[in-house]
C-alpha atoms as a PDB file:
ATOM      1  CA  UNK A   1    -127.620 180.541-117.608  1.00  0.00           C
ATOM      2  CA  UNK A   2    -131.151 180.716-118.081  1.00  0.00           C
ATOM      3  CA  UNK A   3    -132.085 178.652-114.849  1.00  0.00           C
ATOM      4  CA  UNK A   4    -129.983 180.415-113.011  1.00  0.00           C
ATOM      5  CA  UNK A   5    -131.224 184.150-113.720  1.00  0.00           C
ATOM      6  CA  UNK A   6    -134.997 181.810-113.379  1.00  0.00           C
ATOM      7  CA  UNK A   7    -133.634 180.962-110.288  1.00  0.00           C
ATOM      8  CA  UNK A   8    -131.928 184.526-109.024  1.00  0.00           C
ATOM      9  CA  UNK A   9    -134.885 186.367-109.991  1.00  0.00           C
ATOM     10  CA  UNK A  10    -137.434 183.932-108.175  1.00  0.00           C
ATOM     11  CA  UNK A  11    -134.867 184.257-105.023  1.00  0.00           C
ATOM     12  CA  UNK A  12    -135.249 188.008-104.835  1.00  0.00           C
ATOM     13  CA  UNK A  13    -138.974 188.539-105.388  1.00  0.00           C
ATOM     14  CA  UNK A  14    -139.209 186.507-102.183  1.00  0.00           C
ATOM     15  CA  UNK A  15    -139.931 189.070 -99.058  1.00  0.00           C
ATOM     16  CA  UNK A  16    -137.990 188.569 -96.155  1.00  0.00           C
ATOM     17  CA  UNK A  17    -138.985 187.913 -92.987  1.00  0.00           C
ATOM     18  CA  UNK A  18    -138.260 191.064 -90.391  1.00  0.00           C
ATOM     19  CA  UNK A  19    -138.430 191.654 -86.608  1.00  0.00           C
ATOM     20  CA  UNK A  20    -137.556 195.318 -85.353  1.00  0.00           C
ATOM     21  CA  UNK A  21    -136.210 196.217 -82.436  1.00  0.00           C
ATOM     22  CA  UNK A  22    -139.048 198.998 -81.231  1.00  0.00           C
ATOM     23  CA  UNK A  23    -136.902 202.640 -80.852  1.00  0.00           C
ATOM     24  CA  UNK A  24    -138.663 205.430 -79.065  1.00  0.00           C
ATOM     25  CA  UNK A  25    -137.728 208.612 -80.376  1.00  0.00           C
ATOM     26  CA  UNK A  26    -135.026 209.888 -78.153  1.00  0.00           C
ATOM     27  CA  UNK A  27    -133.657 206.223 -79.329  1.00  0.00           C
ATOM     28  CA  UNK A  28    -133.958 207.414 -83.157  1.00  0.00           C
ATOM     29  CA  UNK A  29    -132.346 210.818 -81.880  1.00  0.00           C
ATOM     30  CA  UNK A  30    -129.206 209.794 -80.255  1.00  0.00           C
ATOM     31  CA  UNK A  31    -128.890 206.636 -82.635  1.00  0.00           C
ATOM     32  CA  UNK A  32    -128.786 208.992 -85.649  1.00  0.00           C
ATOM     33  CA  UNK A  33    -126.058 210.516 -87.638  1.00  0.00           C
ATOM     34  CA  UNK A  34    -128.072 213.188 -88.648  1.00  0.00           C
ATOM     35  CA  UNK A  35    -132.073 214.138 -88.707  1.00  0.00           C
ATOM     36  CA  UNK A  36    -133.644 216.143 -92.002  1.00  0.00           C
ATOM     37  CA  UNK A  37    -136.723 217.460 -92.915  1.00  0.00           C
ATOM     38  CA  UNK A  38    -136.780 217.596 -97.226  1.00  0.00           C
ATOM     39  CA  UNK A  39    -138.166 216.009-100.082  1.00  0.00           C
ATOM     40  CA  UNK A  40    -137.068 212.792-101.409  1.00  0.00           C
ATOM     41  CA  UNK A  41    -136.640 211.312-105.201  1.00  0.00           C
ATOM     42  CA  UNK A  42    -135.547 208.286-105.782  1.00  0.00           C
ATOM     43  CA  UNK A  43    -133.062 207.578-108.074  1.00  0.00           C
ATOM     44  CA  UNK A  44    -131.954 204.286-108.474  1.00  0.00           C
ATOM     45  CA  UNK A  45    -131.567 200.893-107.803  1.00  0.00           C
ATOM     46  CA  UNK A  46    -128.613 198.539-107.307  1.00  0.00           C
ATOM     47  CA  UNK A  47    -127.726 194.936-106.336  1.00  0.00           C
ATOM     48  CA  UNK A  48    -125.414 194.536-103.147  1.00  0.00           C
ATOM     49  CA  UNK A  49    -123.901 191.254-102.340  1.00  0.00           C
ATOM     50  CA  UNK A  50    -127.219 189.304-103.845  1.00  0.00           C
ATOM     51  CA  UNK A  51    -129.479 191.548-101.767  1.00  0.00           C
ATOM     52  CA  UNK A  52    -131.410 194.854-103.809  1.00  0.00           C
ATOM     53  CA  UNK A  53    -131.381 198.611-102.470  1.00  0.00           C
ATOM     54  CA  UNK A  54    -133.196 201.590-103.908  1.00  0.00           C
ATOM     55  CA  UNK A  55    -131.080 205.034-103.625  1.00  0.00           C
ATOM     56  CA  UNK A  56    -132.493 208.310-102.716  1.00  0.00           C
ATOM     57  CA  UNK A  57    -131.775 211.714-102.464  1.00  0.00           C
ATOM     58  CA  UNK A  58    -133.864 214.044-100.098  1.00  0.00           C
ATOM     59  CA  UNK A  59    -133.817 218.193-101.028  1.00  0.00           C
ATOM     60  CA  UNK A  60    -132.963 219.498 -97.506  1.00  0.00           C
ATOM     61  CA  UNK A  61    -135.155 222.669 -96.012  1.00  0.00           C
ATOM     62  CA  UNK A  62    -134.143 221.731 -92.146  1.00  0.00           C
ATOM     63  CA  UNK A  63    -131.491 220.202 -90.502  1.00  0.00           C
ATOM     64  CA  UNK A  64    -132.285 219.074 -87.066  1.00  0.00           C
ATOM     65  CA  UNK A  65    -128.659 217.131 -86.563  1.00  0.00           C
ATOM     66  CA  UNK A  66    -125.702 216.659 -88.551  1.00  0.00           C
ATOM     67  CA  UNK A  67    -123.393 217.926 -90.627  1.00  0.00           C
ATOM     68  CA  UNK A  68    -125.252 220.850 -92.380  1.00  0.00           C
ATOM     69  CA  UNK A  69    -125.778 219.565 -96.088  1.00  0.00           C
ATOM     70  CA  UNK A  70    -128.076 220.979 -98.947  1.00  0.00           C
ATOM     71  CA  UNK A  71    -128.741 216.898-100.280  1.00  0.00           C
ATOM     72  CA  UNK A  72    -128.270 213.875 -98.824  1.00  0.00           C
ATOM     73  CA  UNK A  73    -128.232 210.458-100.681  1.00  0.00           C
ATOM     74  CA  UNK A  74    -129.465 207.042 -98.850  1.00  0.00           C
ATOM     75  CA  UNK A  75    -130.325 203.811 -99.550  1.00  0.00           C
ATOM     76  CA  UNK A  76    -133.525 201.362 -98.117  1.00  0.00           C
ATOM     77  CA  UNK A  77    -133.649 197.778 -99.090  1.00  0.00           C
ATOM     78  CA  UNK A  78    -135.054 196.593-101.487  1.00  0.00           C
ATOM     79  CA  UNK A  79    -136.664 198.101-104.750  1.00  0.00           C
ATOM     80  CA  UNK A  80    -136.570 196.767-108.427  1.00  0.00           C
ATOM     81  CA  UNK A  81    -133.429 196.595-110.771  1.00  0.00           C
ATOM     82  CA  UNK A  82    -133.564 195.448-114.040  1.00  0.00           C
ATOM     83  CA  UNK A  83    -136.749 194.135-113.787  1.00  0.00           C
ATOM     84  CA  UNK A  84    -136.354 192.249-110.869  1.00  0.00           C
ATOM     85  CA  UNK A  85    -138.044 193.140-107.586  1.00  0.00           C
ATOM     86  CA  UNK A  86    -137.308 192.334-103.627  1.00  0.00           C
ATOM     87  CA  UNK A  87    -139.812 193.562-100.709  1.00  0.00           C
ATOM     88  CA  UNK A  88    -138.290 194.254 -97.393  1.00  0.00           C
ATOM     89  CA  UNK A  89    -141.080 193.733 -94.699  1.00  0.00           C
ATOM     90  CA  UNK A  90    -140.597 197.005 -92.817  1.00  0.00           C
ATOM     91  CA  UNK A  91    -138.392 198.987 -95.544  1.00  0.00           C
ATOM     92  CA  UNK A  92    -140.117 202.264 -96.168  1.00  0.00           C
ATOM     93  CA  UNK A  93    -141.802 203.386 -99.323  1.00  0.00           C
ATOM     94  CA  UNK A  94    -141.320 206.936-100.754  1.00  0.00           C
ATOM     95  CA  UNK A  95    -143.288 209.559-102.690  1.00  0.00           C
ATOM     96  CA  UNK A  96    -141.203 211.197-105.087  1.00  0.00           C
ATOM     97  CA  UNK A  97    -141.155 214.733-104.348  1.00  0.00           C
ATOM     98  CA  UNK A  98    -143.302 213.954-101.020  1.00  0.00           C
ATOM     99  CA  UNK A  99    -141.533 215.713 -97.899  1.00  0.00           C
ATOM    100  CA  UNK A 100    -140.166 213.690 -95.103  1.00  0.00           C
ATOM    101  CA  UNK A 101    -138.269 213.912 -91.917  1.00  0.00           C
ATOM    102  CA  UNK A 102    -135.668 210.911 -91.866  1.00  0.00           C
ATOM    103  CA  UNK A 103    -133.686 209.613 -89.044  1.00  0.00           C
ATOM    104  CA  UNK A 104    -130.824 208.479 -90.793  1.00  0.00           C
ATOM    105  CA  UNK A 105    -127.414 206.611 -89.865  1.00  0.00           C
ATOM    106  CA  UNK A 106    -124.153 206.715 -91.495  1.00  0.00           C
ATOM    107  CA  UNK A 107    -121.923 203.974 -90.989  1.00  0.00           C
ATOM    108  CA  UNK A 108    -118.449 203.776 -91.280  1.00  0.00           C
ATOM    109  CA  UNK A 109    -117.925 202.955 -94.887  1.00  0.00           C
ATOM    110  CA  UNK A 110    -120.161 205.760 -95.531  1.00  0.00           C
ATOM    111  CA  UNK A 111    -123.432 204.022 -96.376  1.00  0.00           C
ATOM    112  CA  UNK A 112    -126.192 206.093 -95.087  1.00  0.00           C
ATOM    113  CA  UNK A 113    -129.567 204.275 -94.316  1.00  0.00           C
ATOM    114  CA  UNK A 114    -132.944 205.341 -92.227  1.00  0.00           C
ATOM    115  CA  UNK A 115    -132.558 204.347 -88.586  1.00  0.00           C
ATOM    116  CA  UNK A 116    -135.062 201.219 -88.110  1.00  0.00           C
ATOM    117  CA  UNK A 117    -136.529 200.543 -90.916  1.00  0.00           C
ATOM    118  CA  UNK A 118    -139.968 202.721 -91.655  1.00  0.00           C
ATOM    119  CA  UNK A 119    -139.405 203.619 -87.934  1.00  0.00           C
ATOM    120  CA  UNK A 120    -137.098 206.451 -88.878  1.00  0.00           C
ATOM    121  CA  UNK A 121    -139.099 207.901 -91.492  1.00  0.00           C
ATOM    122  CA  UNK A 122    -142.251 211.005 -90.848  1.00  0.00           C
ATOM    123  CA  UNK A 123    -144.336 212.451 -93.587  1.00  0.00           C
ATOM    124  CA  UNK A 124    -144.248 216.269 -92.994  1.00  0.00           C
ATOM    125  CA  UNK A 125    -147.187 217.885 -94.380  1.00  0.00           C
ATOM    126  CA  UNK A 126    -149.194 221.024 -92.908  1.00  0.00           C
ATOM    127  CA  UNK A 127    -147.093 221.689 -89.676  1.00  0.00           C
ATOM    128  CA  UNK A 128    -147.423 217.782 -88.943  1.00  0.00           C
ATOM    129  CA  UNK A 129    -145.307 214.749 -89.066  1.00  0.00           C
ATOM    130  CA  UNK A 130    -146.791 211.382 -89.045  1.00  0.00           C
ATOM    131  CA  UNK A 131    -145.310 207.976 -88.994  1.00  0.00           C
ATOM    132  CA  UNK A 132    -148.438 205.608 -89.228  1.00  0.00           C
ATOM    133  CA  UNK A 133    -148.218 201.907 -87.298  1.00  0.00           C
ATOM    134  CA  UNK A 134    -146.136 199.422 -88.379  1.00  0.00           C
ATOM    135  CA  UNK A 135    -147.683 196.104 -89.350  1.00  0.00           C
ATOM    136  CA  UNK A 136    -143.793 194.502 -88.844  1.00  0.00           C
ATOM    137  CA  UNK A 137    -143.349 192.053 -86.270  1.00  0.00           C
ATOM    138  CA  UNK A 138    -141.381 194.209 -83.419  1.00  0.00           C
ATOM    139  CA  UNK A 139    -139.385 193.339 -79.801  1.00  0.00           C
ATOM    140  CA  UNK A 140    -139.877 196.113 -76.832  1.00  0.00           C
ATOM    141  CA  UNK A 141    -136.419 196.768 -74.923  1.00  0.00           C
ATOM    142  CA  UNK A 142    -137.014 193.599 -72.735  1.00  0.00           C
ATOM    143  CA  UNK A 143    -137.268 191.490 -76.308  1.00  0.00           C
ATOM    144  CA  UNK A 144    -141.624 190.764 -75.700  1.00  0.00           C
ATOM    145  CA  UNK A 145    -143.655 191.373 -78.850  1.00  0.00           C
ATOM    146  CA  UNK A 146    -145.113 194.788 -79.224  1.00  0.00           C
ATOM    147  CA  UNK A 147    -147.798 196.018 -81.137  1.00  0.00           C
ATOM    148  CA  UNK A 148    -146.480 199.617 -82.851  1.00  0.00           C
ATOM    149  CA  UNK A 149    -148.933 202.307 -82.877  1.00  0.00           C
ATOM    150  CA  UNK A 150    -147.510 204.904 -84.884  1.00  0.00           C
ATOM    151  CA  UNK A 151    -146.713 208.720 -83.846  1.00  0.00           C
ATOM    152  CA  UNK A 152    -148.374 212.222 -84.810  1.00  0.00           C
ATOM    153  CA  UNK A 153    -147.044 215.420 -83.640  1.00  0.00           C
ATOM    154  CA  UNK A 154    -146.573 218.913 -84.859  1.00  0.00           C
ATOM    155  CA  UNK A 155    -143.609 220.402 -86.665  1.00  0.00           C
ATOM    156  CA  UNK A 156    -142.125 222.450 -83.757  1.00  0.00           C
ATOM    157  CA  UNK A 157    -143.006 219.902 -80.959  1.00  0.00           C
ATOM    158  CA  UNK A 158    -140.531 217.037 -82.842  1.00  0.00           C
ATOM    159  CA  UNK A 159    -138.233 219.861 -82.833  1.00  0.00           C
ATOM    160  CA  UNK A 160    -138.238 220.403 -79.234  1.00  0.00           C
ATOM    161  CA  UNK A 161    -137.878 216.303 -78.509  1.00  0.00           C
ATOM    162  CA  UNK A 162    -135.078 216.194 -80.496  1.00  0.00           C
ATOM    163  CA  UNK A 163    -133.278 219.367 -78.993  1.00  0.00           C
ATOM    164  CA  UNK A 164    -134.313 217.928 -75.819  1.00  0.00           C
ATOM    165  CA  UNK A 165    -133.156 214.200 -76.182  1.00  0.00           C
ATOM    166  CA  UNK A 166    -129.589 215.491 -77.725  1.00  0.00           C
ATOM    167  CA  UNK A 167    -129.198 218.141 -74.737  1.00  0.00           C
ATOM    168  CA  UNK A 168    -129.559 214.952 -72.711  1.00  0.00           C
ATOM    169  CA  UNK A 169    -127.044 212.999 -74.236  1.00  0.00           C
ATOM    170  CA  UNK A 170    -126.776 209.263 -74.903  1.00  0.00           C
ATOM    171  CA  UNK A 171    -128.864 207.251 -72.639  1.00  0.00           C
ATOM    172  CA  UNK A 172    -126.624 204.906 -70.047  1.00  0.00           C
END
């Protein structure tokens, strides 16, 4: 028994190896579920099928798409449980009580998760929101390596992309 939790606990403190697909942000837009500006506390951490997830809640103060909601719960892999730890290269890292604006996706069995990775995730602070580069290995739309450079804009010009990219509708 001993080996084996040696052996479990050795097997998820391993990071795994992750290539992104690169979204732009009218991808993240029409990809999404829904789109929230709020703060975010973590609250807990689970094992899944051999695999760990951290679960968070984020405070809403703006809903840019979606079902209008006051929280909203999601999950990121990886995290610790139990004093065991897994790193997801490319899973984003949150500051309790920091605010965000997430790009999440709900699927079908009603797991809700940020759209690609750290991709989907913007610190809002002072009228801004910031994703800063990702050191991830990523694939541009014809599958080539790209080298992310991260995005800055203010508060009410990521509200007009989004408005803009859902007005447009789902890209053929």
């Amino acid at each position: 028994m001993r080996n084996t939790l040696i052996f479990l606990a050795a097997a998820l403190s391993l990071a795994h190896a992750t290539t992104l697909q690169q979204l732009s942000l009218d991808d993240m837009t029409q990809k999404s579920t829904t789109i929230v500006r709020g703060a975010v506390r973590m609250t807990q951490g689970e094992i899944r099928a051999g695999s760990i997830y951290t679960h968070y809640t984020v405070q809403v103060v703006e809903q840019l798409k979606g079902i209008p909601a006051e929280q909203i719960d999601f999950m990121v892999p990886g995290g610790t449980v139990n004093g065991l730890h897994q790193t997801i290269a490319g899973s984003p890292a949150f500051t309790n009580g920091q605010e965000y604006l997430l790009f999440l996706w709900t699927s079908k069995s009603g797991l809700t998760t940020v759209i690609g990775l750290t991709q989907g995730v913007f610190i809002s602070a002072n009228g801004l929101v910031t994703r800063p580069a990702m050191a991830t290995s990523m694939l541009g739309s014809t599958g080539a390596p790209v080298v992310d450079s991260g995005m800055q804009m203010t508060l009410p010009d990521m509200r007009n992309r989004v408005k803009s990219a859902l007005s447009e509708g789902p890209a053929h």
